[in-house]
PDB file of N, CA and C in Angstrom:
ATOM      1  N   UNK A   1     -14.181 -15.305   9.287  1.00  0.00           N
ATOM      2  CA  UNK A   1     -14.056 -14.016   8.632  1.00  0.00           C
ATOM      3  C   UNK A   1     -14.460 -14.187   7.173  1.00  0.00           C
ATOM      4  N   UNK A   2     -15.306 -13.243   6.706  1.00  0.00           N
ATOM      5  CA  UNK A   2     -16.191 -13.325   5.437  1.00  0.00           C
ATOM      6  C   UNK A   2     -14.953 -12.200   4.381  1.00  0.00           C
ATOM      7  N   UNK A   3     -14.325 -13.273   3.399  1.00  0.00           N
ATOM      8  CA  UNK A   3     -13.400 -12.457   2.622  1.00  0.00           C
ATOM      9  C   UNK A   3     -13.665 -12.103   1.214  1.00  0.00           C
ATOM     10  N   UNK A   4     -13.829 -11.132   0.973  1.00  0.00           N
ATOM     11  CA  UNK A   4     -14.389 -10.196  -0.575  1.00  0.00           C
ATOM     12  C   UNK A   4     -13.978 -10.870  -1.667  1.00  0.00           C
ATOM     13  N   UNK A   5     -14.357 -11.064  -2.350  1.00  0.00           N
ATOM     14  CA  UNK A   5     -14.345 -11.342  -4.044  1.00  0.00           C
ATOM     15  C   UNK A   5     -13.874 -10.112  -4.459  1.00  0.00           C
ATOM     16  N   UNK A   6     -12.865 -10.012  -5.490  1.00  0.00           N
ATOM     17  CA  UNK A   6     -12.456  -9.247  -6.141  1.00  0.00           C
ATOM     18  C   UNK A   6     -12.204  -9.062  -7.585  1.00  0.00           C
ATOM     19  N   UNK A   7     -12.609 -10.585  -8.043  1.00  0.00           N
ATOM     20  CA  UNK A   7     -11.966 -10.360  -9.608  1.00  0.00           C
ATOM     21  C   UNK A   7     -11.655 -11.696  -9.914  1.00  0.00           C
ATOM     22  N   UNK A   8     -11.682 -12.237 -11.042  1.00  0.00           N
ATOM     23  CA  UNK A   8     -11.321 -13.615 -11.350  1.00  0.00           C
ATOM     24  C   UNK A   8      -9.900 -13.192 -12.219  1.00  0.00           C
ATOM     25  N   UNK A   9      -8.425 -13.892 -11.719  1.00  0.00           N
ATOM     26  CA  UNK A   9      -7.356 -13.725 -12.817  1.00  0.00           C
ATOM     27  C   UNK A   9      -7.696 -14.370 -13.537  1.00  0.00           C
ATOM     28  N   UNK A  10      -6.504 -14.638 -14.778  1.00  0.00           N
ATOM     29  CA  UNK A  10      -6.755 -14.986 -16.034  1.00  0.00           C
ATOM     30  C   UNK A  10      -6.498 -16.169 -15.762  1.00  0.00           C
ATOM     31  N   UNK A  11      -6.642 -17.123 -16.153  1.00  0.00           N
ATOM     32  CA  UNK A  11      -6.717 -18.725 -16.264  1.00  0.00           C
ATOM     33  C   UNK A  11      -5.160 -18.648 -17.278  1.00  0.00           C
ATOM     34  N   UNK A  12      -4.568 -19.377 -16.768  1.00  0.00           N
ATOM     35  CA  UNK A  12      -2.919 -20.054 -17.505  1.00  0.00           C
ATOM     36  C   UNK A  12      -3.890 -20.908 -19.011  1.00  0.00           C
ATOM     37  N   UNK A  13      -3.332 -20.667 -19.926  1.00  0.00           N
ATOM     38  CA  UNK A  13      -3.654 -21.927 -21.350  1.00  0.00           C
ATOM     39  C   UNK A  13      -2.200 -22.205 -21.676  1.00  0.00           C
ATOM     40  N   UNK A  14      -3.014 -23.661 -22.268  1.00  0.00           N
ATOM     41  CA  UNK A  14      -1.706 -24.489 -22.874  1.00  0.00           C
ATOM     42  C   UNK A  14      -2.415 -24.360 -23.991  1.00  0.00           C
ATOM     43  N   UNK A  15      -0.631 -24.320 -24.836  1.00  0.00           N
ATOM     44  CA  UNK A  15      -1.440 -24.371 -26.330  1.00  0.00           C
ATOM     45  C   UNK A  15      -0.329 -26.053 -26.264  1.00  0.00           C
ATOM     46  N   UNK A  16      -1.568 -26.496 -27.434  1.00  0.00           N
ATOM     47  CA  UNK A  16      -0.800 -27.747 -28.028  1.00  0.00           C
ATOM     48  C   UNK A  16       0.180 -27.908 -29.132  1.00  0.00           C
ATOM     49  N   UNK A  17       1.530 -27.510 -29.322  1.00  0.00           N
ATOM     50  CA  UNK A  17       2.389 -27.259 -30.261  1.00  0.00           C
ATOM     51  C   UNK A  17       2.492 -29.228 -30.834  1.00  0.00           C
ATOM     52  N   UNK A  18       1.917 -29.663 -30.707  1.00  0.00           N
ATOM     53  CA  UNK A  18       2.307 -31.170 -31.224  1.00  0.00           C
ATOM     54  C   UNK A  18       1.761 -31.275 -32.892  1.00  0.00           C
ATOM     55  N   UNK A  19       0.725 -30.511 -32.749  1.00  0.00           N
ATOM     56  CA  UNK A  19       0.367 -30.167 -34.457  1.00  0.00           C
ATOM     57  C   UNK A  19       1.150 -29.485 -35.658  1.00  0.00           C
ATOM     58  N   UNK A  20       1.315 -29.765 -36.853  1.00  0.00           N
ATOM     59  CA  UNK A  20       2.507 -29.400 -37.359  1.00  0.00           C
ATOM     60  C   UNK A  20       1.621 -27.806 -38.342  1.00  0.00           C
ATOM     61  N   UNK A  21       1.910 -27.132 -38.690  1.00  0.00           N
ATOM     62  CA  UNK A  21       1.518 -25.848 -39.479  1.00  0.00           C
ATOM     63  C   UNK A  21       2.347 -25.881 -40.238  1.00  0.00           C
ATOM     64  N   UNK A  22       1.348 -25.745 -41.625  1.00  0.00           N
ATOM     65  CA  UNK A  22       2.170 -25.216 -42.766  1.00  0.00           C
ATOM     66  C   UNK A  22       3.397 -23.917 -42.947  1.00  0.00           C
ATOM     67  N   UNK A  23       4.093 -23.972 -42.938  1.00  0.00           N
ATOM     68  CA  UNK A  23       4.619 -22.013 -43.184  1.00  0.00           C
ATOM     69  C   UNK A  23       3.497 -21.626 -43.603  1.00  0.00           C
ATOM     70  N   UNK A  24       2.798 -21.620 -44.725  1.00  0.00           N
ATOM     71  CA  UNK A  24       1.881 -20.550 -45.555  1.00  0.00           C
ATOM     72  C   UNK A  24       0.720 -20.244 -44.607  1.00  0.00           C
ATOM     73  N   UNK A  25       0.351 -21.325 -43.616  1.00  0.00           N
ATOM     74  CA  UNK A  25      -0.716 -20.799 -43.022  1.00  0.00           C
ATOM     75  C   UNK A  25      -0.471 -20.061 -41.895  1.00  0.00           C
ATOM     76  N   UNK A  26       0.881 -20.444 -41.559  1.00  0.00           N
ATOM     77  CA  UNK A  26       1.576 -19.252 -40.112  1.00  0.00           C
ATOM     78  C   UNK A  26       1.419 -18.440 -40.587  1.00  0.00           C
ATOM     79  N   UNK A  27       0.714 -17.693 -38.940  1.00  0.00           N
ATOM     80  CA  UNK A  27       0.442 -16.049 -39.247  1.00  0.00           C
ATOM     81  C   UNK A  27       1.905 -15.503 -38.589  1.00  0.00           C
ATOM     82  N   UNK A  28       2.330 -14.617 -38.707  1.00  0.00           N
ATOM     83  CA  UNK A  28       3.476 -13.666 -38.061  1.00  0.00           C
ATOM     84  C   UNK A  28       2.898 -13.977 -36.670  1.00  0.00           C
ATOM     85  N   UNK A  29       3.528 -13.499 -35.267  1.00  0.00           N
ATOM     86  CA  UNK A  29       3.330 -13.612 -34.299  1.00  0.00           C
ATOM     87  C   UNK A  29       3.152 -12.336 -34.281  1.00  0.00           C
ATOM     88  N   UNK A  30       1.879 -12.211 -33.236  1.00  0.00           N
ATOM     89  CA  UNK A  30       1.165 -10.797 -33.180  1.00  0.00           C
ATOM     90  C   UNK A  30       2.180 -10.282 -31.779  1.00  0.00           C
ATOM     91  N   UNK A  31       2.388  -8.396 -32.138  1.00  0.00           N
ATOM     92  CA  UNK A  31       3.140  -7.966 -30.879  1.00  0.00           C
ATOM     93  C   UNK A  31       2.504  -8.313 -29.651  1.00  0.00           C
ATOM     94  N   UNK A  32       3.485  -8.804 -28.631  1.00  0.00           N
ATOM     95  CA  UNK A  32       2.583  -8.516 -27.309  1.00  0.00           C
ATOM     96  C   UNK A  32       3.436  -6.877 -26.530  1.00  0.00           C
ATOM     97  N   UNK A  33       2.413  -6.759 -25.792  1.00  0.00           N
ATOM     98  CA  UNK A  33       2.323  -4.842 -25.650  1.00  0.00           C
ATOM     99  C   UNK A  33       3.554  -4.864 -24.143  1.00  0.00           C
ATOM    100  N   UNK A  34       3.517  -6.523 -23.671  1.00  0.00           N
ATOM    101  CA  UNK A  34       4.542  -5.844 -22.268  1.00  0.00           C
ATOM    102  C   UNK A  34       5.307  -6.723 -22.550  1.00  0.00           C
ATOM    103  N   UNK A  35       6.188  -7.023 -23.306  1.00  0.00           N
ATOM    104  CA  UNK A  35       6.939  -8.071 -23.257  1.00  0.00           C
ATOM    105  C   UNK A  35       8.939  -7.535 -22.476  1.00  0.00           C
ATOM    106  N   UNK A  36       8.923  -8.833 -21.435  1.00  0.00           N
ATOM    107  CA  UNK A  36      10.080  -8.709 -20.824  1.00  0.00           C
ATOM    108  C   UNK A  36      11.329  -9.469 -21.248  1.00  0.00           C
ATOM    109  N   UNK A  37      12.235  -9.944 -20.262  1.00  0.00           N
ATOM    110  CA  UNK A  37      13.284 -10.119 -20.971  1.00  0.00           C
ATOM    111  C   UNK A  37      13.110 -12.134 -21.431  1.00  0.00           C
ATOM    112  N   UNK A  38      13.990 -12.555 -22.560  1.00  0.00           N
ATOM    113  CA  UNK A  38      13.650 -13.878 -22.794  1.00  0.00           C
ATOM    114  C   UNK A  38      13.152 -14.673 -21.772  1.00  0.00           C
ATOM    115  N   UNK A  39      12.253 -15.707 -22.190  1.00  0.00           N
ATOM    116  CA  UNK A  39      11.708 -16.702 -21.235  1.00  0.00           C
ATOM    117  C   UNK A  39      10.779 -16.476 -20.026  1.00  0.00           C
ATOM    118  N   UNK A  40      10.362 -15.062 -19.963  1.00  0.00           N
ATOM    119  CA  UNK A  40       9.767 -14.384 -18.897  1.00  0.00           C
ATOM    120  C   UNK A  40       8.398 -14.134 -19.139  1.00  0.00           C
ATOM    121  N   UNK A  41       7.625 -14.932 -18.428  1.00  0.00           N
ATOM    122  CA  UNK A  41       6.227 -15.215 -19.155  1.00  0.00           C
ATOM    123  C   UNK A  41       5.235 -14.797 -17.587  1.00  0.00           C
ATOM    124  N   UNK A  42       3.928 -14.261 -18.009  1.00  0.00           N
ATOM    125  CA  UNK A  42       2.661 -13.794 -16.818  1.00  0.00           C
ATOM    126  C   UNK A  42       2.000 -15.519 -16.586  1.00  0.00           C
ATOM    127  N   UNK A  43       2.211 -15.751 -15.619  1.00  0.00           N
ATOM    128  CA  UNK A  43       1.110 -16.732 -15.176  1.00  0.00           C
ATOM    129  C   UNK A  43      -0.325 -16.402 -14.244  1.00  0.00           C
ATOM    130  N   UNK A  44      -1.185 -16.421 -14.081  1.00  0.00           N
ATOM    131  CA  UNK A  44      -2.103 -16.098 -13.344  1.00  0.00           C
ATOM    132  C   UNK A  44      -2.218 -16.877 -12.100  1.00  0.00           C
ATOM    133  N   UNK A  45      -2.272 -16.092 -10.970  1.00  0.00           N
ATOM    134  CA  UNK A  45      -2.541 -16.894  -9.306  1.00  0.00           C
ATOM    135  C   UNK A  45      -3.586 -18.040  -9.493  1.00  0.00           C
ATOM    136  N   UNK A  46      -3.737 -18.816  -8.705  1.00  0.00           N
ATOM    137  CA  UNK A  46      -5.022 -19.121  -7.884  1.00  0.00           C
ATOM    138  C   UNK A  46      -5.632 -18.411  -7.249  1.00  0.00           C
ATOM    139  N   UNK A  47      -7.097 -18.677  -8.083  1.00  0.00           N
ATOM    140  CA  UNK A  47      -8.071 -17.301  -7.383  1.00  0.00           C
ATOM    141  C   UNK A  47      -7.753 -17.069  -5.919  1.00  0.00           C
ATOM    142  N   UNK A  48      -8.013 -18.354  -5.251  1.00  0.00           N
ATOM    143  CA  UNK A  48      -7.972 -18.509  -3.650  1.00  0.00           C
ATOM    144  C   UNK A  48      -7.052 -17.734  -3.173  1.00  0.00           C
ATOM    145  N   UNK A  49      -5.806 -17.494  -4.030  1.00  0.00           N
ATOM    146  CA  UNK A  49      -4.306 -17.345  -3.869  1.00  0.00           C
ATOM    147  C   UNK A  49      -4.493 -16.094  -3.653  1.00  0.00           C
ATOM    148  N   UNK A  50      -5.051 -15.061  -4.926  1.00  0.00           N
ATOM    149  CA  UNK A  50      -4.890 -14.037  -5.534  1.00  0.00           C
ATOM    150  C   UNK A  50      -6.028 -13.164  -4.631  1.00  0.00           C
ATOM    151  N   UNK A  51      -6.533 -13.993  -4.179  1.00  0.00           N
ATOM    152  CA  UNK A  51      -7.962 -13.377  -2.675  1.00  0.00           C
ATOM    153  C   UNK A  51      -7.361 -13.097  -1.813  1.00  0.00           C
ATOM    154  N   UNK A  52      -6.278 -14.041  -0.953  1.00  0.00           N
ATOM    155  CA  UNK A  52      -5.519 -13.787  -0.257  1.00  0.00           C
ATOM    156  C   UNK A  52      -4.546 -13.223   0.007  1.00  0.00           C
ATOM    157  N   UNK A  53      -3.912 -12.438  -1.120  1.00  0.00           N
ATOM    158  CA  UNK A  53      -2.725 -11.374  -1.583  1.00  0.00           C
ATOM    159  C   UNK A  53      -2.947 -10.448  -1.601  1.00  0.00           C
ATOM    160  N   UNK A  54      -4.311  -9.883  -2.100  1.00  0.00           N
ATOM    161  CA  UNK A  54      -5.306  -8.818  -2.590  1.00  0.00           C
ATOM    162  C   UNK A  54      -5.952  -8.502  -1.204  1.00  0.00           C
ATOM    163  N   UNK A  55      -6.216  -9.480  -0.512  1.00  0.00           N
ATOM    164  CA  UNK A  55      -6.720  -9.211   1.011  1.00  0.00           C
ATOM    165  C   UNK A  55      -5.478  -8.712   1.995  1.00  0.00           C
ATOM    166  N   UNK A  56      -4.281  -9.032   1.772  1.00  0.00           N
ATOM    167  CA  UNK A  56      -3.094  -8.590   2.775  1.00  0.00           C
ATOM    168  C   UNK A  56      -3.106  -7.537   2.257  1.00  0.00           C
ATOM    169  N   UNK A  57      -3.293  -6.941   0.578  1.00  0.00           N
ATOM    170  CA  UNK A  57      -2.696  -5.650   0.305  1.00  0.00           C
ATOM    171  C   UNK A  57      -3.480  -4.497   0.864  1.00  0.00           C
ATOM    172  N   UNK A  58      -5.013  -5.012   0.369  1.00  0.00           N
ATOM    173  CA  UNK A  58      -6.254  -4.240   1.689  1.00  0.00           C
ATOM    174  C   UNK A  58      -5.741  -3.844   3.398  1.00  0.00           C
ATOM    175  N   UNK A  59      -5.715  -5.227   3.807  1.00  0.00           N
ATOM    176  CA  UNK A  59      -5.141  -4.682   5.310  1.00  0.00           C
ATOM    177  C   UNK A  59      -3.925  -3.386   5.403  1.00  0.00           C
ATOM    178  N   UNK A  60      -3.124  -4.040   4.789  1.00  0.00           N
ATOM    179  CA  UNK A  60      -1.801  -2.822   4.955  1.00  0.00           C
ATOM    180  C   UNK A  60      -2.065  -1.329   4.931  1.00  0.00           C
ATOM    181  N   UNK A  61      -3.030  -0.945   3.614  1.00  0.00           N
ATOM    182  CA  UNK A  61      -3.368   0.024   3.170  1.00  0.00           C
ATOM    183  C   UNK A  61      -4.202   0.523   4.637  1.00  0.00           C
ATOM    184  N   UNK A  62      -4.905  -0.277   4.965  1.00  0.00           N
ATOM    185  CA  UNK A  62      -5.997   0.573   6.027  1.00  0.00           C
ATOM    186  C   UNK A  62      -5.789   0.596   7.117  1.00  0.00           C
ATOM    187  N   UNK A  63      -4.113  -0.176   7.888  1.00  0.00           N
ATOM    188  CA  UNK A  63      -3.376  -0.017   8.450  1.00  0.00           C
ATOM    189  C   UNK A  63      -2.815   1.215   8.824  1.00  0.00           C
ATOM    190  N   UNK A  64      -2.239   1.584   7.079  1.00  0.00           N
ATOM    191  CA  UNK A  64      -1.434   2.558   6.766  1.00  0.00           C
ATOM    192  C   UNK A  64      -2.480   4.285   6.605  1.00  0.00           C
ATOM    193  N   UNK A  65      -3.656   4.052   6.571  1.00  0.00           N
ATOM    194  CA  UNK A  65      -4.618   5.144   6.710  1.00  0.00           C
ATOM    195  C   UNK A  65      -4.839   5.397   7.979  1.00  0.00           C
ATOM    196  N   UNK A  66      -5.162   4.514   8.789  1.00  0.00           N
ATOM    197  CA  UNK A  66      -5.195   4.015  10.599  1.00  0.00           C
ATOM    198  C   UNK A  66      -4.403   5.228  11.019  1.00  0.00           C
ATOM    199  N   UNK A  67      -3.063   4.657  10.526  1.00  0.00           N
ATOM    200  CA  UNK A  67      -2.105   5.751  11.298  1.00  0.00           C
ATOM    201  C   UNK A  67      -1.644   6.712  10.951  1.00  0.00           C
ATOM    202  N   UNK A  68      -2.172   6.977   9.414  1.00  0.00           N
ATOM    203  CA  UNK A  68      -2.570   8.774   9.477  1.00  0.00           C
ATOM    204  C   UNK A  68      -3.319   9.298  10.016  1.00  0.00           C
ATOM    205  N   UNK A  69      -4.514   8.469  10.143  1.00  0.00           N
ATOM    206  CA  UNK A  69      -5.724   9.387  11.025  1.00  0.00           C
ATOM    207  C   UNK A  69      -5.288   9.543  12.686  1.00  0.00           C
ATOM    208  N   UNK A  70      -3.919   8.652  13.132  1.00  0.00           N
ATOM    209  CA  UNK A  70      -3.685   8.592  14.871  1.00  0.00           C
ATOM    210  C   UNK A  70      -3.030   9.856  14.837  1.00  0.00           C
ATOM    211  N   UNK A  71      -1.878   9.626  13.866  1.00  0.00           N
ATOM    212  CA  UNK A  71      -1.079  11.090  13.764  1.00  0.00           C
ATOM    213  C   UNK A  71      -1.585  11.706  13.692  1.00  0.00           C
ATOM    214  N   UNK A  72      -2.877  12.462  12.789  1.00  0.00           N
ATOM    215  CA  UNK A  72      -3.389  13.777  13.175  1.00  0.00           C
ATOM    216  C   UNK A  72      -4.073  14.105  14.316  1.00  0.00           C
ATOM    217  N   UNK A  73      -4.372  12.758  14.743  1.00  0.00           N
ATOM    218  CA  UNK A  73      -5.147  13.164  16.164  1.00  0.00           C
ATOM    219  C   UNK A  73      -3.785  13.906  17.488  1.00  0.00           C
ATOM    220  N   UNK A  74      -2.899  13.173  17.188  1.00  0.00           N
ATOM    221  CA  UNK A  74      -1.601  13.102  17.899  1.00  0.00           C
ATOM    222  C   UNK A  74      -1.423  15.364  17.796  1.00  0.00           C
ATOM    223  N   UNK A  75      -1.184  14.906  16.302  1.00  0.00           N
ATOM    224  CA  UNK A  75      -0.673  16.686  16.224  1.00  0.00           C
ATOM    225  C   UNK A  75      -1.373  17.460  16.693  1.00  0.00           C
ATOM    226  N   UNK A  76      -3.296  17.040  16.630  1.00  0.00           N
ATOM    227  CA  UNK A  76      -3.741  18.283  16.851  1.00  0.00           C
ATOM    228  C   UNK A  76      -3.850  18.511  19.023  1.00  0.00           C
ATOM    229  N   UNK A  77      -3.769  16.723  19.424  1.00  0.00           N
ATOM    230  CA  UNK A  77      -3.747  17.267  20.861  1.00  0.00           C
ATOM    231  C   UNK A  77      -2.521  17.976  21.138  1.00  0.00           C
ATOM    232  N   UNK A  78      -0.868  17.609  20.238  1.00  0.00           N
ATOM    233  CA  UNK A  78       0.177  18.946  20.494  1.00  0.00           C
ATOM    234  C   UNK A  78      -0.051  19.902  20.457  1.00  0.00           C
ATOM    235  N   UNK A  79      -0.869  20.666  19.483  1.00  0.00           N
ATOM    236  CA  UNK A  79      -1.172  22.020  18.919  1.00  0.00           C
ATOM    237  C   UNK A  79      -2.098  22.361  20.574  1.00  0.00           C
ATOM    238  N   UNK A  80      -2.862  21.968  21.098  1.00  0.00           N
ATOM    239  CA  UNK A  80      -4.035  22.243  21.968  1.00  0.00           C
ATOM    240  C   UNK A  80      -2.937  22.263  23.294  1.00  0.00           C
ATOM    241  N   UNK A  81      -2.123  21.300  23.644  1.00  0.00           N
ATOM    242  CA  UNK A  81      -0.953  21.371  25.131  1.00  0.00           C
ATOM    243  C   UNK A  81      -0.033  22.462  24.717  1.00  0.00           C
ATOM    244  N   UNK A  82       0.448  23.238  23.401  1.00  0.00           N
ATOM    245  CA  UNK A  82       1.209  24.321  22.959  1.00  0.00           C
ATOM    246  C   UNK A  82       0.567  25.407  23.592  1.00  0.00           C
ATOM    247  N   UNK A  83      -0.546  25.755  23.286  1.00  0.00           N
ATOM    248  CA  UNK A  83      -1.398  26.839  23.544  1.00  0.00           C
ATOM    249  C   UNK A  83      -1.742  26.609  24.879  1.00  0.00           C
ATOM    250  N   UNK A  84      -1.650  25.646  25.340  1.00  0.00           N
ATOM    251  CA  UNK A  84      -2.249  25.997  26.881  1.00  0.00           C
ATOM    252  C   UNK A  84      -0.756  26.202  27.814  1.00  0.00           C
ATOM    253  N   UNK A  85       0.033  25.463  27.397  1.00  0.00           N
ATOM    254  CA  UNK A  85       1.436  25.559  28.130  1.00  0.00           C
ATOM    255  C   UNK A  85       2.311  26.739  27.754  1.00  0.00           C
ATOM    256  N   UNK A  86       2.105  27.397  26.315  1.00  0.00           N
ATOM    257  CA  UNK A  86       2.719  28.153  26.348  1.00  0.00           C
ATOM    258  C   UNK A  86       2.053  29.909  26.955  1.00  0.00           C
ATOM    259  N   UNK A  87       0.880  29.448  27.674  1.00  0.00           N
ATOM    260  CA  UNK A  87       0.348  30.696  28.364  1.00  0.00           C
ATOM    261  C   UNK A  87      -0.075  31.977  28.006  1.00  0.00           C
ATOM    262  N   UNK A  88      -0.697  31.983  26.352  1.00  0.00           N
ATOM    263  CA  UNK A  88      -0.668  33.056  25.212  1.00  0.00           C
ATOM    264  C   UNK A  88       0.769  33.669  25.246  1.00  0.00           C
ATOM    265  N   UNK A  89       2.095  32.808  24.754  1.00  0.00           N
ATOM    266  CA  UNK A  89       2.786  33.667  24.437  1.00  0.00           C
ATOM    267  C   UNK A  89       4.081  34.207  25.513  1.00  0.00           C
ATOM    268  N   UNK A  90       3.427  33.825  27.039  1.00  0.00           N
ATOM    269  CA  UNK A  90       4.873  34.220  27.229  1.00  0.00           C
ATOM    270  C   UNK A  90       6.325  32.816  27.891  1.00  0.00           C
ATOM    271  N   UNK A  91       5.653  32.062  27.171  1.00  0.00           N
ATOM    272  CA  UNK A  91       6.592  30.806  27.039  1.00  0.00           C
ATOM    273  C   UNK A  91       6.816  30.407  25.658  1.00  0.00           C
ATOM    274  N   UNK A  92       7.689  29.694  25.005  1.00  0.00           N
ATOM    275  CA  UNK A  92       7.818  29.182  23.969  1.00  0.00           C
ATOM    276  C   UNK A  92       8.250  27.210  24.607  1.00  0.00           C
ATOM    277  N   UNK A  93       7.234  26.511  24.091  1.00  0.00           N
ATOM    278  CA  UNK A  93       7.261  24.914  24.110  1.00  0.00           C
ATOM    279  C   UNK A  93       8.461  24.316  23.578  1.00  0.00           C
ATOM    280  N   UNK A  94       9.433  23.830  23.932  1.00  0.00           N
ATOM    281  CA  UNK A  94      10.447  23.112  23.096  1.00  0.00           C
ATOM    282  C   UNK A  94      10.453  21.959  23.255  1.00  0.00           C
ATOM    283  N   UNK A  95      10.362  21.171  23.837  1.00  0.00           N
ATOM    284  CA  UNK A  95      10.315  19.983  23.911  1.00  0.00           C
ATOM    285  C   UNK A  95       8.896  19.135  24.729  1.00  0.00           C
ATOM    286  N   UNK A  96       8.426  18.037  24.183  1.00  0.00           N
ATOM    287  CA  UNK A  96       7.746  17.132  24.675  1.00  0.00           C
ATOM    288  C   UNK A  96       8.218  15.871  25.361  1.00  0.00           C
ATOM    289  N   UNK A  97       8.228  15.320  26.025  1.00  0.00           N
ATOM    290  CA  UNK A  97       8.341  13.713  26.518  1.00  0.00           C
ATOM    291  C   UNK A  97       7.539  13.144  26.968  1.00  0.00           C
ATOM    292  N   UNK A  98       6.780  12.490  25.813  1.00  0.00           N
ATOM    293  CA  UNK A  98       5.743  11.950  25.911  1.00  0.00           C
ATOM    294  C   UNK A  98       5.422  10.661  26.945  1.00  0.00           C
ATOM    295  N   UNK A  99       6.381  10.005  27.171  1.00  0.00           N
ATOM    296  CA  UNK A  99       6.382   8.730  28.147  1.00  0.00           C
ATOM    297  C   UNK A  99       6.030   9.322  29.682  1.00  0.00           C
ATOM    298  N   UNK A 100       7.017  10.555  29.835  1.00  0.00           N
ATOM    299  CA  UNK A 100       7.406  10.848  31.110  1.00  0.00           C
ATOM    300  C   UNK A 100       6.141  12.076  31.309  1.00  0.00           C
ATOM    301  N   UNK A 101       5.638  12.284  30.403  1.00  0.00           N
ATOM    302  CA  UNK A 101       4.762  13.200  30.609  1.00  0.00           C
ATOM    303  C   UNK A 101       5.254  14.706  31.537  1.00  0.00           C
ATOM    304  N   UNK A 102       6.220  15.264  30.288  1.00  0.00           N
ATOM    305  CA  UNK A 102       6.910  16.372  31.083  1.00  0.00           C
ATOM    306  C   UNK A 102       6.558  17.064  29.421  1.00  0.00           C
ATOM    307  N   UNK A 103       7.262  18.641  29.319  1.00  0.00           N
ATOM    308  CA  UNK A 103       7.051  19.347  28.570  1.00  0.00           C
ATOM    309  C   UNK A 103       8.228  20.373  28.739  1.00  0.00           C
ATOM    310  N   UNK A 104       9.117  20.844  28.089  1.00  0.00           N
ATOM    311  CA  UNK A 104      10.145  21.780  28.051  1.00  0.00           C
ATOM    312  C   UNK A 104       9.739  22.958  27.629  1.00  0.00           C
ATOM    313  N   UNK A 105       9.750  24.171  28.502  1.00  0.00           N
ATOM    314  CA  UNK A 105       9.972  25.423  27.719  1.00  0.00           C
ATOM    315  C   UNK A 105      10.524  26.115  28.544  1.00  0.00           C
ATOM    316  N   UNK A 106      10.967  27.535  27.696  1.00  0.00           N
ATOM    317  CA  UNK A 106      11.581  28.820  28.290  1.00  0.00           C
ATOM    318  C   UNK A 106      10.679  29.934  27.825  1.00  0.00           C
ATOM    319  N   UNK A 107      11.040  30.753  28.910  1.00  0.00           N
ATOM    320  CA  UNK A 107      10.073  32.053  29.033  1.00  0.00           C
ATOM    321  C   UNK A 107      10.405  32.908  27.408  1.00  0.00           C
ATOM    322  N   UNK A 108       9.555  33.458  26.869  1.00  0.00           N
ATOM    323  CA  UNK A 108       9.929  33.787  25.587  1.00  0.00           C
ATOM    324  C   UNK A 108      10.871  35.360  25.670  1.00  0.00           C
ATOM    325  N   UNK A 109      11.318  35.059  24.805  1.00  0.00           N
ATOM    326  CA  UNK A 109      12.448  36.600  25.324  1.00  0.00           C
ATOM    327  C   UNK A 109      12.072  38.342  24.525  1.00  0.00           C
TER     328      UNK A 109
END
């Protein structure tokens, strides 16, 4: 199975804190824009990793489209056994059982 490229994450850096800095030349630490609670830091996947995560999230999704498109097929053959079972009108459909292949109604009043 031929699996999509999607994006390269960010590569993890080490910085080397073993070097000493003047105070005067420390800059302030610039804001970061998502910062969470202490010690809680973004690492980036392995691409390979992040192919394969990104590929399960694909499947699910088109899984999950799959069986919207069954359900509407589903509703519209109900809508089509309504109208034919309910005889224009002088039955009303109440129930289906789909296994047993039966159909409930009463004559409309």
């Amino acid at each position: 199975m031929k699996m999509k490229k999607t994006g390269n994450p960010a590569k993890a850096t080490v910085v080397d804190t073993s070097a000493e800095v003047s105070e005067e030349m420390a800059a302030p630490p610039a804001p970061v824009a998502n910062q969470g609670p202490p010690g809680q830091a973004e690492v980036g996947l392995d691409q390979h990793e992040a192919a394969l995560a990104q590929l399960g999230q694909e499947r699910i999704v088109n899984a999950q489209l799959h069986l919207q498109n069954r359900q509407k097929e589903l509703e519209g053959l109900l809508m089509q056994l309504k109208a034919k079972y309910e005889e224009g009108g002088k039955f009303v459909m109440t129930h289906i059982d789909i296994p047993r292949g039966v159909i409930t109604r009463h004559p409309r009043a």
